[in-house]
N, C-alpha and C. Protein backbone atom coordinates (compact mmCIF):
# COMPACT_ATOMS: atom_id res chain seq x y z
N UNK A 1 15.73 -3.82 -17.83
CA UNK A 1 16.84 -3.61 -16.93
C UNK A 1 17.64 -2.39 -17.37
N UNK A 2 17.62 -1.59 -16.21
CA UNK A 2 18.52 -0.49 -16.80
C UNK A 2 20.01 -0.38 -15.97
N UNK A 3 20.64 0.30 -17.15
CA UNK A 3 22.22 0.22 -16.70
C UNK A 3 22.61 1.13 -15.71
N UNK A 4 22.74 0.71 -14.29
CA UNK A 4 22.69 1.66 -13.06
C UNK A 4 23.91 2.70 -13.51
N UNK A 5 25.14 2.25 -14.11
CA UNK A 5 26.52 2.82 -14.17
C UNK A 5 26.09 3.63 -15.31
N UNK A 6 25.47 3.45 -16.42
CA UNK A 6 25.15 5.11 -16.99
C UNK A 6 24.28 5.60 -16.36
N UNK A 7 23.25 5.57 -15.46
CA UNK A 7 22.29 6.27 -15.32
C UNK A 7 23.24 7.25 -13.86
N UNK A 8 23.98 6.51 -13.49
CA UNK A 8 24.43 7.13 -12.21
C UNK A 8 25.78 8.27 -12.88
N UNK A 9 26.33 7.94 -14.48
CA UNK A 9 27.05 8.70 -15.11
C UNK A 9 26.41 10.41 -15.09
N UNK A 10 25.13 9.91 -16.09
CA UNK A 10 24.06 11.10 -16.37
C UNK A 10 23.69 12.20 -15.27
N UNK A 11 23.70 11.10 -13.77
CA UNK A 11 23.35 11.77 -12.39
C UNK A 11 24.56 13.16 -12.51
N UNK A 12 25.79 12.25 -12.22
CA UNK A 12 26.70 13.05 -11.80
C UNK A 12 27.07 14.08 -12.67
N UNK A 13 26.91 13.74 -14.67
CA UNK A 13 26.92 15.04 -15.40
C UNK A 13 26.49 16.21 -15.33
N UNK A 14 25.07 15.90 -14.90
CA UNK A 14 24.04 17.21 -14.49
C UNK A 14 24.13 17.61 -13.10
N UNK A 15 25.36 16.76 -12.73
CA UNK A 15 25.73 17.80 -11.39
C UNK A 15 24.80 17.43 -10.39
N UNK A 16 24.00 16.69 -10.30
CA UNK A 16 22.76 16.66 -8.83
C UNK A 16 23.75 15.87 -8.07
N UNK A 17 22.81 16.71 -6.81
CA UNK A 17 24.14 16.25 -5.94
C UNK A 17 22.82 16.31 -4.57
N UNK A 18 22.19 16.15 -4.62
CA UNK A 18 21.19 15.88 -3.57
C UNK A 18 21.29 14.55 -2.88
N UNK A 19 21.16 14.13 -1.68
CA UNK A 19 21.15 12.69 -1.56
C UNK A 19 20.29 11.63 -2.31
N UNK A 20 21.15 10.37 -2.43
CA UNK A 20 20.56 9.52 -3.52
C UNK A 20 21.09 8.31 -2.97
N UNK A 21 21.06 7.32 -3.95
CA UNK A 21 21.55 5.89 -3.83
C UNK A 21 22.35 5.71 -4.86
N UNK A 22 23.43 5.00 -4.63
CA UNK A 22 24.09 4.86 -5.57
C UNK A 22 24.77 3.47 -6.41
N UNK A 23 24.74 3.03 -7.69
CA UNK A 23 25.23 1.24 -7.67
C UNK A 23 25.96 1.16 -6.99
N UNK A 24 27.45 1.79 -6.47
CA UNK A 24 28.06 1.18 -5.22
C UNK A 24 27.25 1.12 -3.86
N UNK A 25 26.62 1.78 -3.60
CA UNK A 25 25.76 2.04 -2.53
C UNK A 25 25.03 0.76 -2.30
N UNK A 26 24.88 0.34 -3.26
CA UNK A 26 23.48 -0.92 -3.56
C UNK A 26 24.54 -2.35 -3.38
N UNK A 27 25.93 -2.37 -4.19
CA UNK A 27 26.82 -3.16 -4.03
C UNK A 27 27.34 -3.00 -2.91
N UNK A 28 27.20 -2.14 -1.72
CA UNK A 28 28.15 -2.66 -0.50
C UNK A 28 27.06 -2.84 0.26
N UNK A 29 26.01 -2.97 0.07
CA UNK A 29 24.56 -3.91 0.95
C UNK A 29 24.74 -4.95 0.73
N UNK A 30 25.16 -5.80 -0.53
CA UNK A 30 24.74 -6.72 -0.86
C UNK A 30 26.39 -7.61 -0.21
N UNK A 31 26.32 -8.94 0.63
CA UNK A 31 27.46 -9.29 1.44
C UNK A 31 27.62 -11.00 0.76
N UNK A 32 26.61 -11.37 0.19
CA UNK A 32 26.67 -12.68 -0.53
C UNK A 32 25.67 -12.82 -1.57
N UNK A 33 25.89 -13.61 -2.67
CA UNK A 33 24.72 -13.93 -3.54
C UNK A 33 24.67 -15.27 -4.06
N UNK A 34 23.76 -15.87 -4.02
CA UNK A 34 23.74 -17.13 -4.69
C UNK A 34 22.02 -17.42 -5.60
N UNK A 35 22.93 -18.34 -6.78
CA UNK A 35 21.69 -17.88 -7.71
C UNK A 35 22.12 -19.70 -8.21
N UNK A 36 20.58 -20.18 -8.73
CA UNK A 36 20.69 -21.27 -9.38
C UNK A 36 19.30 -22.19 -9.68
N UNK A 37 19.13 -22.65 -10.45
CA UNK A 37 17.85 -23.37 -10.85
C UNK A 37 17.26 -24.15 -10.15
N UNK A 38 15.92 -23.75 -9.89
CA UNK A 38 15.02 -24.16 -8.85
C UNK A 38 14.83 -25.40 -8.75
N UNK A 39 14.83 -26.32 -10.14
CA UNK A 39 14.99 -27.93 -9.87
C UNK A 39 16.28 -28.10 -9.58
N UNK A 40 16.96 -27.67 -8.93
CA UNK A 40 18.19 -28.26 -8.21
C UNK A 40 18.14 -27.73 -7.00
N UNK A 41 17.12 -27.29 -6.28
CA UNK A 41 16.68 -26.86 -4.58
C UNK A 41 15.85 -28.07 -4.23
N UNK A 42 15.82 -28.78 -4.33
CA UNK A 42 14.25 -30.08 -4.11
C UNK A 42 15.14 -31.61 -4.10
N UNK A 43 15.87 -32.29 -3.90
CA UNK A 43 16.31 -33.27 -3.85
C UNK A 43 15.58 -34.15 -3.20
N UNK A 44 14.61 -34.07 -2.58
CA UNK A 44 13.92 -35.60 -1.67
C UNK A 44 12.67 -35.19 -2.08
N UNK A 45 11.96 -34.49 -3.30
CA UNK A 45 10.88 -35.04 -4.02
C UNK A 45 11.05 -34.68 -5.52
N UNK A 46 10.51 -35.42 -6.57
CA UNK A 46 10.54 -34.75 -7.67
C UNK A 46 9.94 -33.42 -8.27
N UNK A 47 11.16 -32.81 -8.89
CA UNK A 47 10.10 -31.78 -9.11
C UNK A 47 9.71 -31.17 -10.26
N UNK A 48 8.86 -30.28 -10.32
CA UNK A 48 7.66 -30.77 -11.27
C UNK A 48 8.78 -29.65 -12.25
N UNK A 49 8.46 -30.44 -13.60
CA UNK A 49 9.18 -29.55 -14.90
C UNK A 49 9.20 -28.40 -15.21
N UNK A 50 8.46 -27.85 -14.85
CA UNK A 50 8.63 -26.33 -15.29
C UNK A 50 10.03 -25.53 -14.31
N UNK A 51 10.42 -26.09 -13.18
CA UNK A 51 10.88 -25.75 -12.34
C UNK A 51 12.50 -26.26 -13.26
N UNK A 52 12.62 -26.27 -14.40
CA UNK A 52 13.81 -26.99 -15.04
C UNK A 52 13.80 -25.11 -15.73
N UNK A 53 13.07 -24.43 -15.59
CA UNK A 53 13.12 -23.13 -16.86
C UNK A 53 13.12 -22.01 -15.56
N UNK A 54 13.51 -22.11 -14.06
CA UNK A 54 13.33 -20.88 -13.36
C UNK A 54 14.56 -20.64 -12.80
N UNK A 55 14.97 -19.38 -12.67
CA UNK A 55 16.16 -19.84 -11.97
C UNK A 55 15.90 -18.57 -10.63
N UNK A 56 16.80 -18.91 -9.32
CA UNK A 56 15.97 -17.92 -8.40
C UNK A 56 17.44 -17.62 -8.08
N UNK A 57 17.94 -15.92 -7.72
CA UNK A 57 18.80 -15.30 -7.15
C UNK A 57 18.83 -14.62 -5.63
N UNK A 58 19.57 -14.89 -4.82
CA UNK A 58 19.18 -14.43 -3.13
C UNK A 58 20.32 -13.82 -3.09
N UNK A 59 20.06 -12.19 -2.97
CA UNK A 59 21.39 -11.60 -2.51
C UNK A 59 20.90 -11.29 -0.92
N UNK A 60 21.86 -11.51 0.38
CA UNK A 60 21.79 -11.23 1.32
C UNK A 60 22.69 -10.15 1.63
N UNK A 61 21.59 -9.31 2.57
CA UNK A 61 22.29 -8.29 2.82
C UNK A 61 22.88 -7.70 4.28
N UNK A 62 23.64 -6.76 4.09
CA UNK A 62 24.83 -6.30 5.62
C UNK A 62 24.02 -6.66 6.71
N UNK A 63 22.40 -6.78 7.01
CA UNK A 63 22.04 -6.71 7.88
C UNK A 63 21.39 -8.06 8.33
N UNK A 64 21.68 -9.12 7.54
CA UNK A 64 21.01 -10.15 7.81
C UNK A 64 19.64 -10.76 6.74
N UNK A 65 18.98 -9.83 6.08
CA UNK A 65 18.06 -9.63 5.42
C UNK A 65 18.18 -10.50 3.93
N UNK A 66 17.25 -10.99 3.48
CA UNK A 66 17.53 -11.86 2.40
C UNK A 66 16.30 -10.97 0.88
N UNK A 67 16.85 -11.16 0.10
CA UNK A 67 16.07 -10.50 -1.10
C UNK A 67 16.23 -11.68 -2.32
N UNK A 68 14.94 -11.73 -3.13
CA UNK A 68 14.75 -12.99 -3.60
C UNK A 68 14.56 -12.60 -5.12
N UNK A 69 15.13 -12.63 -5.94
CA UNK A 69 14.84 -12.24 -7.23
C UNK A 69 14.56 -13.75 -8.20
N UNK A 70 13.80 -13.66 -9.43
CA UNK A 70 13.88 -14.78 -10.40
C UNK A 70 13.77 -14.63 -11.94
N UNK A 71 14.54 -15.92 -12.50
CA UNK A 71 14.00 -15.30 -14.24
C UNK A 71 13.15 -16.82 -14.43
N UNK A 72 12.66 -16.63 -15.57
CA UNK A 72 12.12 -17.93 -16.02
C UNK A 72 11.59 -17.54 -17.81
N UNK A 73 12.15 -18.68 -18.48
CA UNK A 73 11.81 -18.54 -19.73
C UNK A 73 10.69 -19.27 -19.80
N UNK A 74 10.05 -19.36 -21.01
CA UNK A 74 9.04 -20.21 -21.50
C UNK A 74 9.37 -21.26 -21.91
N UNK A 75 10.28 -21.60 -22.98
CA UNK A 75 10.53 -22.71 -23.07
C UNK A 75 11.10 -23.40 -22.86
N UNK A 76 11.76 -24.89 -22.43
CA UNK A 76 12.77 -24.98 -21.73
C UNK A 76 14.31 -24.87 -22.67
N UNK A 77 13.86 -24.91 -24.17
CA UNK A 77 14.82 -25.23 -24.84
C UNK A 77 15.55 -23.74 -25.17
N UNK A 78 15.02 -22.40 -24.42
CA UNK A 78 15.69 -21.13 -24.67
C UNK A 78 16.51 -20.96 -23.15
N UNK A 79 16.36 -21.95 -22.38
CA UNK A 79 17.11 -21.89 -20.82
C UNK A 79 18.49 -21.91 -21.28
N UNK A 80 19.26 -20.98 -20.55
CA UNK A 80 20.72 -20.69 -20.64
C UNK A 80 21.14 -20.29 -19.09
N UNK A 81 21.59 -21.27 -18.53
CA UNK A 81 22.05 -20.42 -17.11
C UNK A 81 22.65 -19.13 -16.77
N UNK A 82 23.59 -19.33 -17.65
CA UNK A 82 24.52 -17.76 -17.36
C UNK A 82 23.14 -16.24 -17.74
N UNK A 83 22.11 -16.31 -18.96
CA UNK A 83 21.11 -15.99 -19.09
C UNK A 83 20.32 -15.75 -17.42
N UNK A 84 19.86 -16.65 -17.53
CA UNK A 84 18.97 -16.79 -16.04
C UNK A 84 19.92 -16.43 -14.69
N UNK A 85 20.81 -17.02 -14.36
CA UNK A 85 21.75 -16.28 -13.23
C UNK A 85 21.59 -14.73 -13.16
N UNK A 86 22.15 -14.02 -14.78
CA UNK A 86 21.90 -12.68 -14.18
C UNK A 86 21.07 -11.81 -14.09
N UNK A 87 19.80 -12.77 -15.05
CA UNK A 87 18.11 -11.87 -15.06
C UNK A 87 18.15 -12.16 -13.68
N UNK A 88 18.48 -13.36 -12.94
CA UNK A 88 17.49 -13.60 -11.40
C UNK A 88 18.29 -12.85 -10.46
N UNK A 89 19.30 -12.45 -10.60
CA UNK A 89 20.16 -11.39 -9.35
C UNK A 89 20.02 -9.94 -9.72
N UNK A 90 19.77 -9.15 -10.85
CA UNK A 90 19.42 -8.48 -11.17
C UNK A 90 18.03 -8.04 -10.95
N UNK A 91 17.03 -9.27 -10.88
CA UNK A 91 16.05 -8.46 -10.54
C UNK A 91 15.73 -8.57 -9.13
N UNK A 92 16.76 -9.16 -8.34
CA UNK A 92 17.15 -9.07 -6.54
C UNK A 92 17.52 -7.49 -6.18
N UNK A 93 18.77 -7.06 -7.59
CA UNK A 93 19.05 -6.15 -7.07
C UNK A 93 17.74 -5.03 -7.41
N UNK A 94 17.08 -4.92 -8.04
CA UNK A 94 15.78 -3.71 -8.36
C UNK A 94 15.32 -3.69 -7.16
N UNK A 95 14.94 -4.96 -6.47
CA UNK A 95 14.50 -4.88 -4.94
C UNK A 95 14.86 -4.13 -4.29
N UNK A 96 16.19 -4.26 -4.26
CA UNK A 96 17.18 -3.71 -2.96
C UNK A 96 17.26 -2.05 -3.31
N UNK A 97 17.17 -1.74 -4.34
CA UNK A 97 17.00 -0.47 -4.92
C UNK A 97 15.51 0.44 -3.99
N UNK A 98 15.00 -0.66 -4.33
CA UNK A 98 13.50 -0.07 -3.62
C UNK A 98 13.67 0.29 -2.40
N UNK A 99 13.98 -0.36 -1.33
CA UNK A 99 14.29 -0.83 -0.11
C UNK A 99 15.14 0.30 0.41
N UNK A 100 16.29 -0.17 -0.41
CA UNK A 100 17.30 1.43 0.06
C UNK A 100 16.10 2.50 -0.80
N UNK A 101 16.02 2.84 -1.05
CA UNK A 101 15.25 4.05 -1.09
C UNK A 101 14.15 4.60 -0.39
N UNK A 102 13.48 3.63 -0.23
CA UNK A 102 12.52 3.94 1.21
C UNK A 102 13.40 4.21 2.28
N UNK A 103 14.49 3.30 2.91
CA UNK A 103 15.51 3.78 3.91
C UNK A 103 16.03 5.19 4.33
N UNK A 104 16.17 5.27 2.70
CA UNK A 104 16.64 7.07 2.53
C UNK A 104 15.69 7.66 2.93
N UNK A 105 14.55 8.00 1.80
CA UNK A 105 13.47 8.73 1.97
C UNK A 105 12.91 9.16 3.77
N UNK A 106 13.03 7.45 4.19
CA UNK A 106 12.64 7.80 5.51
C UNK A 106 13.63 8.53 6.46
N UNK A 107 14.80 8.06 6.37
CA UNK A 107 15.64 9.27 7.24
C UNK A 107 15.60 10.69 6.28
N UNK A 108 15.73 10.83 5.58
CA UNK A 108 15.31 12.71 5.07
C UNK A 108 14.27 12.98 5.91
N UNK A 109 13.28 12.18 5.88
CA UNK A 109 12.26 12.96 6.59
C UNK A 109 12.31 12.89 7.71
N UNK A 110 12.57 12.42 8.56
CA UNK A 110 12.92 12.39 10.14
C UNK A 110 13.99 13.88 10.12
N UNK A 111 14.64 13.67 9.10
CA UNK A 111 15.89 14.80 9.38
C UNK A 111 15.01 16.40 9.39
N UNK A 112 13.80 16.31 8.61
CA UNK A 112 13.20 17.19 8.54
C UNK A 112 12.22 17.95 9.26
């Protein structure tokens, strides 16, 4: 995981100034998030143990669109929620990174 707020520091040191994406850019897509351990999505069957070590993050975005990120340890006895909460929204947001960037990419080139 890399730290968007230095890397977007470094951007702006060296002065590039070309169109880009930016962590706020990525934070005003994102309009809700909810994140939490997958054995607590299943209430009317049991579910199977491993699902005690995953945890899944859904940030939804301005447009309706849902993005699905997850962490999962190996064992269950290294599970830490606050741990897993922000590996699993974090790696929602890498998604959304992608996504907006194809977005971009594709209007540059139309513009072109």
């Amino acid at each position: 995981m890399l730290d968007e707020n230095k890397i977007e520091q470094e951007i702006v040191s060296k002065k590039l100034t070309a169109p880009r994406l930016t962590p706020e850019h990525v934070r005003r897509t994102i309009v809700a998030e909810y994140v939490g351990r997958a054995s607590d999505l299943f209430h009317d069957s049991p579910a199977h143990e491993s699902l005690q070590c995953l945890t899944i993050g859904i940030c939804v975005l301005k447009n309706g669109f849902t993005v699905i990120g997850t962490s999962a340890c190996a064992s269950p006895e290294n599970f830490d929620a606050e741990i897993g909460n922000k590996i699993a929204l974090d790696n929602a947001r890498e998604k959304i990174w992608a996504l907006e960037g194809y977005l971009l990419r594709q209007r540059l080139h139309e513009g072109e």
